[in-house]
Protein backbone atom coordinates (compact mmCIF):
# COMPACT_ATOMS: atom_id res chain seq x y z
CA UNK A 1 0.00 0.00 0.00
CA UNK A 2 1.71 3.26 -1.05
CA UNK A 3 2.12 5.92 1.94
CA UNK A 4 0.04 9.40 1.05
CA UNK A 5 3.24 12.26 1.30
CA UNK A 6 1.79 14.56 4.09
CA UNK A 7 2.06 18.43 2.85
CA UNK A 8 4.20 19.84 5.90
CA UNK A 9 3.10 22.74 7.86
CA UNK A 10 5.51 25.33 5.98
CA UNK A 11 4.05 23.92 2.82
CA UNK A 12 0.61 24.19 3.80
CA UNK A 13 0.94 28.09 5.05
CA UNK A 14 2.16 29.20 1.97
CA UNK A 15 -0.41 27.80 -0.13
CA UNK A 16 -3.16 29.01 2.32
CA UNK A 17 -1.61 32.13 1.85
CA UNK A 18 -1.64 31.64 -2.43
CA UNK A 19 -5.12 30.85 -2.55
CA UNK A 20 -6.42 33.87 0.08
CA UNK A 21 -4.40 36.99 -0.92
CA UNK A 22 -7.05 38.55 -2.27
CA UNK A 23 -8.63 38.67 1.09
CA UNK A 24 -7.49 41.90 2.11
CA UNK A 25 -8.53 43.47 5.66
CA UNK A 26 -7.91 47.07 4.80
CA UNK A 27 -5.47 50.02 4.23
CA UNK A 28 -4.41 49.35 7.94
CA UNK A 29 -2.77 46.43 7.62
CA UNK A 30 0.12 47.35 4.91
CA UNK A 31 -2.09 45.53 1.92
CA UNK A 32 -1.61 42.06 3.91
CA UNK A 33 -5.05 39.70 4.65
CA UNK A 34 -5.07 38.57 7.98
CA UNK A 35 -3.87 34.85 6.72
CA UNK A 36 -0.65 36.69 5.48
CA UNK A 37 -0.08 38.01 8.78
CA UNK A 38 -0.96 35.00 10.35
CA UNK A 39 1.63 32.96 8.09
CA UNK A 40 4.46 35.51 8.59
CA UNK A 41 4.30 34.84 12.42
CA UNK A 42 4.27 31.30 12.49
CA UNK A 43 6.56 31.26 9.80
CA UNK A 44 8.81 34.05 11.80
CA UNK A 45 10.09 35.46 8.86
CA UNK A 46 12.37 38.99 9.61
CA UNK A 47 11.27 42.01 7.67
CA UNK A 48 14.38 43.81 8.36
CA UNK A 49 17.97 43.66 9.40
CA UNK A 50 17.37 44.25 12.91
CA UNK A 51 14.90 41.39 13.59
CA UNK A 52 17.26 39.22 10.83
CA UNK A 53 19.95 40.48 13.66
CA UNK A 54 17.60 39.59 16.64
CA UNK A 55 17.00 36.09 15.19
CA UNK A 56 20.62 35.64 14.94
CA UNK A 57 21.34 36.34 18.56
CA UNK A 58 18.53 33.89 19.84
CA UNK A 59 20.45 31.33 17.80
CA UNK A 60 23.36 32.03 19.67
CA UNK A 61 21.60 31.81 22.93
CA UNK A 62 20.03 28.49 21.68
CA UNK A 63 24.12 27.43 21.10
CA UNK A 64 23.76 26.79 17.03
CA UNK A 65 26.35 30.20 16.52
CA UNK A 66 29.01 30.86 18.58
CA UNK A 67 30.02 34.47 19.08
CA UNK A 68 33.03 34.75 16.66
CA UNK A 69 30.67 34.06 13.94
CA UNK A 70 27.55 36.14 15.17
CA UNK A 71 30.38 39.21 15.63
CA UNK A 72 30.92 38.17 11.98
CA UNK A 73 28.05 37.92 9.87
CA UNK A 74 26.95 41.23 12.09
CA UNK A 75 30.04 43.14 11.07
CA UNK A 76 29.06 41.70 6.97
CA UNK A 77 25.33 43.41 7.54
CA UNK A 78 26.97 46.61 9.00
CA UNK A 79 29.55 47.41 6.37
CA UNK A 80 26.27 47.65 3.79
CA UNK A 81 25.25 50.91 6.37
CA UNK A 82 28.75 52.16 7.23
CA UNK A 83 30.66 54.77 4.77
CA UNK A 84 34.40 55.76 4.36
CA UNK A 85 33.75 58.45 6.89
CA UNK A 86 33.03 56.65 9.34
CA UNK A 87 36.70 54.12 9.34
CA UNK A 88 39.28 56.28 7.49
CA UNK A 89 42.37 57.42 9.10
CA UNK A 90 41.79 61.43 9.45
CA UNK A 91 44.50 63.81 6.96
CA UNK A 92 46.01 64.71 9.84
CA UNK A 93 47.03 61.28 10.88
CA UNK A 94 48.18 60.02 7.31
CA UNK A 95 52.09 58.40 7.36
CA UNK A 96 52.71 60.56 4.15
CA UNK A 97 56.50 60.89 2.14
CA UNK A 98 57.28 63.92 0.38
CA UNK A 99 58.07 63.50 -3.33
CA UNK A 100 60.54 65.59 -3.61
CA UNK A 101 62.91 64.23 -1.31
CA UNK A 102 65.44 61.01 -1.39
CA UNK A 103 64.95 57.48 0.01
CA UNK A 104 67.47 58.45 2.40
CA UNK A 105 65.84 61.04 3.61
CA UNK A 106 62.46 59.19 4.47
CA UNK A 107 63.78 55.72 4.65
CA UNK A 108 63.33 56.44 8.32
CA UNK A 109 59.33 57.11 8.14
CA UNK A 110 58.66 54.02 6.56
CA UNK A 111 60.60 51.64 9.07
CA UNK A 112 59.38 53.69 12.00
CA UNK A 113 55.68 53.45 10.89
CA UNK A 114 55.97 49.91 10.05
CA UNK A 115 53.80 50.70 7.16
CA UNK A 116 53.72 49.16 3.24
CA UNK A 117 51.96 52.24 1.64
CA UNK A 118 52.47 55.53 1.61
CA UNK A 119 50.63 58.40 -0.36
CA UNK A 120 52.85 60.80 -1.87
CA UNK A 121 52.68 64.34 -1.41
CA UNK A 122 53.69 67.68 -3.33
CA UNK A 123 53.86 70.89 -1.36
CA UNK A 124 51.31 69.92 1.18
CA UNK A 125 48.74 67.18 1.86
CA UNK A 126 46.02 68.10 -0.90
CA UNK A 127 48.65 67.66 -3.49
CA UNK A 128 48.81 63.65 -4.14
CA UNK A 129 50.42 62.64 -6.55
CA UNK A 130 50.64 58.61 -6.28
CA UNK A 131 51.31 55.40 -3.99
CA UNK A 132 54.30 54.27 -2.97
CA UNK A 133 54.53 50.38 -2.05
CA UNK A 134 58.24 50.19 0.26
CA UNK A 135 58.82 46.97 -1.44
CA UNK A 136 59.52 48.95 -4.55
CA UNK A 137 62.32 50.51 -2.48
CA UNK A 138 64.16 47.32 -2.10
CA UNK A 139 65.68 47.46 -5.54
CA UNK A 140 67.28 50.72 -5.17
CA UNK A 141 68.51 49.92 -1.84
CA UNK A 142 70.07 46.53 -2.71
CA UNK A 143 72.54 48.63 -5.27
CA UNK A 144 76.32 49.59 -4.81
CA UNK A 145 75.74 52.35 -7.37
CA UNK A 146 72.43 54.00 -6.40
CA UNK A 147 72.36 56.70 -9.00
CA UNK A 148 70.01 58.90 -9.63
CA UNK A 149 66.37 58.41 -7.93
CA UNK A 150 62.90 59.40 -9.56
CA UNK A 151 60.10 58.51 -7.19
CA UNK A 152 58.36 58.36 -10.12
CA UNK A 153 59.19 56.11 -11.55
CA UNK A 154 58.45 53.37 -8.89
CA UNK A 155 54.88 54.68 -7.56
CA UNK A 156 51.30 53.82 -8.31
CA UNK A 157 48.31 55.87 -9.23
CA UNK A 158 46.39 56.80 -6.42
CA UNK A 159 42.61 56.00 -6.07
CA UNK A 160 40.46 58.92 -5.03
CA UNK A 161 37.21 58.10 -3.32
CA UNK A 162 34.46 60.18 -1.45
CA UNK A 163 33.89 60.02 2.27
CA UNK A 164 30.23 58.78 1.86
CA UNK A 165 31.03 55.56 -0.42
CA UNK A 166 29.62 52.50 1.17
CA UNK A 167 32.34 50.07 2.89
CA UNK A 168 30.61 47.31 1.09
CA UNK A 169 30.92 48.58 -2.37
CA UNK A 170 34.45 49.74 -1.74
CA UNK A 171 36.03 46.41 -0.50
CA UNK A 172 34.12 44.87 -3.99
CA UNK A 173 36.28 47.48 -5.90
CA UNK A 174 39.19 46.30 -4.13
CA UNK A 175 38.77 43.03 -4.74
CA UNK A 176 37.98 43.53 -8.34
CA UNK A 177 41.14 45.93 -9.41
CA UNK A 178 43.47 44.82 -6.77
CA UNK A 179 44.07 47.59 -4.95
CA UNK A 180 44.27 48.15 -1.05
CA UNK A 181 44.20 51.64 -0.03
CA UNK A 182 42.16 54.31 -1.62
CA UNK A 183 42.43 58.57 -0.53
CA UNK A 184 39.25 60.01 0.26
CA UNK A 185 38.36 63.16 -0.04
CA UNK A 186 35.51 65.61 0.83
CA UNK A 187 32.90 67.16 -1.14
CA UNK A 188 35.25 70.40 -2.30
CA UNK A 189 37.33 67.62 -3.86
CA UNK A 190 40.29 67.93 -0.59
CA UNK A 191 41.79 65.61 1.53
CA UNK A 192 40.38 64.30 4.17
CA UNK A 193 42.30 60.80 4.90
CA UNK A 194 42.69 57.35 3.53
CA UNK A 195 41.14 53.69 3.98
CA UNK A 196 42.79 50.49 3.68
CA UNK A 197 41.18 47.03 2.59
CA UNK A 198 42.07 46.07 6.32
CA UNK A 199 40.15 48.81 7.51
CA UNK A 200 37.33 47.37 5.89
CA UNK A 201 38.11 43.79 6.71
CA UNK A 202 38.22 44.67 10.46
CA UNK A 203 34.55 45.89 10.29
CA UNK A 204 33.89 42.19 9.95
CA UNK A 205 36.20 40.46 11.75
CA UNK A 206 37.55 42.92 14.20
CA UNK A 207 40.62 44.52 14.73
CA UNK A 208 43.22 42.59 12.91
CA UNK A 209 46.78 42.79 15.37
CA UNK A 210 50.44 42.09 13.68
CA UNK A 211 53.88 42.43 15.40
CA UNK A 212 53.94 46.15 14.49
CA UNK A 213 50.22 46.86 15.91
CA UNK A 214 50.76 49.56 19.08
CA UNK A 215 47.28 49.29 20.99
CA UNK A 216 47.98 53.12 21.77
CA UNK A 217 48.98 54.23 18.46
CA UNK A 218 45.73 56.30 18.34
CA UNK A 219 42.77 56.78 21.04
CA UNK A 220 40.56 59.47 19.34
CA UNK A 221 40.15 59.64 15.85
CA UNK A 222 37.97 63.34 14.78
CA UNK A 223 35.30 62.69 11.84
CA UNK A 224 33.62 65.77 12.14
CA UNK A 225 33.35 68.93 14.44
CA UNK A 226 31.01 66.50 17.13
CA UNK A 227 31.79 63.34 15.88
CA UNK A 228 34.83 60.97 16.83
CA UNK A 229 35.71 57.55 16.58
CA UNK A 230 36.89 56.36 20.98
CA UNK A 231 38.78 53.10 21.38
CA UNK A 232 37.58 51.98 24.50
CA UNK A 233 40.91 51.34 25.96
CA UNK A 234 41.25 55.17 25.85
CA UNK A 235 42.60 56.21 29.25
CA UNK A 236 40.19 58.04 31.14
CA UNK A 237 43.63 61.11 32.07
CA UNK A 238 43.66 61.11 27.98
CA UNK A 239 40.31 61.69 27.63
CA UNK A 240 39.63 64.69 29.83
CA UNK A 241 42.74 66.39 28.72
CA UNK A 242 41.60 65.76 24.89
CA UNK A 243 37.77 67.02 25.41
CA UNK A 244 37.94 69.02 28.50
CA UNK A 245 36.40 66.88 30.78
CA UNK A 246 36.33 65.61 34.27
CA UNK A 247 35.51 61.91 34.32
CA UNK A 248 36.86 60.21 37.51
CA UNK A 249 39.63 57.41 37.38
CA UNK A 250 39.06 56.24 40.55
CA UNK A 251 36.78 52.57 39.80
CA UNK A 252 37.90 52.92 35.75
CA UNK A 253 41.17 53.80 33.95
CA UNK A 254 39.79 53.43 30.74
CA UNK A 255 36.90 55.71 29.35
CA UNK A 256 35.04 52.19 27.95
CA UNK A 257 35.16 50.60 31.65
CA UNK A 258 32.91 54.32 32.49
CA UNK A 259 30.73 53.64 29.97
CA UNK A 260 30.46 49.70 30.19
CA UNK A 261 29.45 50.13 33.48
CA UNK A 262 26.60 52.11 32.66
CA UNK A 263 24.61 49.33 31.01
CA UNK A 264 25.16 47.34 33.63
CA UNK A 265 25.91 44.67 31.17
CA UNK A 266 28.12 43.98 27.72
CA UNK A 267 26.20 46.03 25.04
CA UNK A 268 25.73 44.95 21.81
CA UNK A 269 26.91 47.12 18.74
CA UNK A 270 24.67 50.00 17.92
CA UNK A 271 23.67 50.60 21.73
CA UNK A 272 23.61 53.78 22.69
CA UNK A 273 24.28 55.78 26.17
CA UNK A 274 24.48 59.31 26.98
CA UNK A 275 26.95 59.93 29.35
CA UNK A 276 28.08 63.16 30.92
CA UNK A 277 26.03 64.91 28.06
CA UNK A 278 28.43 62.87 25.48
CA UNK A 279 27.05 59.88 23.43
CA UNK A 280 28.46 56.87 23.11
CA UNK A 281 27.43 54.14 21.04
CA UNK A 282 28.45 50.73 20.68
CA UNK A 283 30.80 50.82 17.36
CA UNK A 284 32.59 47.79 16.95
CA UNK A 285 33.16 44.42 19.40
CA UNK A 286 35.47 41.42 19.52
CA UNK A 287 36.29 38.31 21.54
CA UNK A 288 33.51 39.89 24.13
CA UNK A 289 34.47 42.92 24.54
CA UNK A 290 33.86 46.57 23.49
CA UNK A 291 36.50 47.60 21.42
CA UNK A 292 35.30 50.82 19.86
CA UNK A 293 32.82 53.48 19.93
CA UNK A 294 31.19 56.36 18.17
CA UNK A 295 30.98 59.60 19.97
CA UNK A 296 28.64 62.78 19.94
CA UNK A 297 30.00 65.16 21.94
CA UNK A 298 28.18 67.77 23.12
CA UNK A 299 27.98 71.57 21.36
């Protein structure tokens, strides 16, 4: 006797909801019948990124993610929202090498910054004129006769981006002509800093150490005149000299144990507190902790 295949419940929701959609309940209800509603709860379907988000975290309460990954696929949905602005290393902060000089003379900014790329500059920081990779240096360097040097003739063209390009559609640009830092500039057309493809990258994976990573290489990082990218390992001394202020270091020493402490528990990215009339929200997080936020300082 041949077994009758039972539809299964998914199955038969959908084709409830084929064969009533024409039963609509009014202008009210977003042009859904009431079995469309009914199917999209039992069928929990997310309508946006922050229930897709909130479905994500259950599963990771439920075991079936662990956190690494969560931290992951959230850092892929944030670099869709996130734009250059938001990551690049300010103009003032740029490891730059002035064209006009020898490898001699600024053989000594490259090995002290540890860096492989450098933009080069004309007569001042909104003159750049191209790349250069310090690999390309090795061949002049491993010379007896050095001759005559032409910077040049060694750089690479330098990609100009603007500060509001998504992070997602620059790392596919990346990808796609091989490049791995790009200069941004604002909307007069001047400088206002660069992004690397590990900039990006660290969006979704978090901060990405090496042997020449200094965890206080930079604390505060400007993007506009009330706007600033904190790591939260900024020390709390740093930050009242930098902004003026008067937060105690007598429970904290860092500014991200203050704020931590007033959630009471370990926020997730994009939470939010105002603190002192500053606010701070959650901007990146690894291995469970808060690594970085976004500040709004007060007027």
């Amino acid at each position: 006797m041949k077994r009758e295949c039972l539809p299964t419940w998914d199955s038969r929701i959908r084709t409830i909801r084929k064969t009533m959609n024409d039963d609509k309940s009014g202008p009210e209800s977003g042009g859904q019948s009431w079995l469309e509603r009914l199917g999209d709860a039992l069928l929990a379907k997310p309508r946006d990124q922050e229930q897709l988000i909130s479905v994500l975290r259950d599963a990771e309460n439920r075991n079936l993610l662990d956190a690494e990954t969560l931290g992951m696929i959230e850092g892929v949905l944030q670099v869709t929202e996130l734009q250059v602005r938001h990551i690049m290393v300010p103009r003032a902060q740029m490891v730059v090498v002035e064209g006009e000089r020898s490898p001699e003379e600024f053989i000594s900014i490259i090995t002290d910054s540890a860096h492989s790329r450098f933009p080069i500059i004309g007569d001042n920081r909104d003159e750049i004129q191209g790349i250069l990779l310090a690999k390309d240096l090795l061949n002049y360097f491993s010379r007896n006769d050095r001759g005559k040097f032409n910077i040049r003739d060694i750089m690479r063209p330098a990609i100009f981006i603007p500060e509001s390009k998504r992070l997602n559609v620059l790392l596919r640009e990346f990808r796609e002509n091989r490049n791995h830092m790009a200069i941004v500039v604002d909307e007069y057309g001047g400088i206002s800093g660069l992004v690397t493809i590990e900039d990006v990258l660290e969006q979704i994976v978090g901060e990405i150490d090496d042997e020449h990573d200094v965890d206080d290489a930079w604390y505060i990082r400007p993007q506009s005149d009330q706007e600033y990218i904190i790591k939260a390992l900024t020390p709390i001394e740093e930050f009242n000299e930098y902004f003026h202020t008067n937060f105690s270091d007598r429970e904290f020493d860092t500014i991200g144990g203050v704020v931590v402490s007033t959630f009471g528990y370990l926020p997730r990215r994009g939470e939010a507190r105002d603190v002192e009339g500053f606010t701070f929200t959650v901007f990146q997080t690894s291995k469970r902790r808060v690594s970085l936020f976004k500040l709004r300082a007060p007027q």
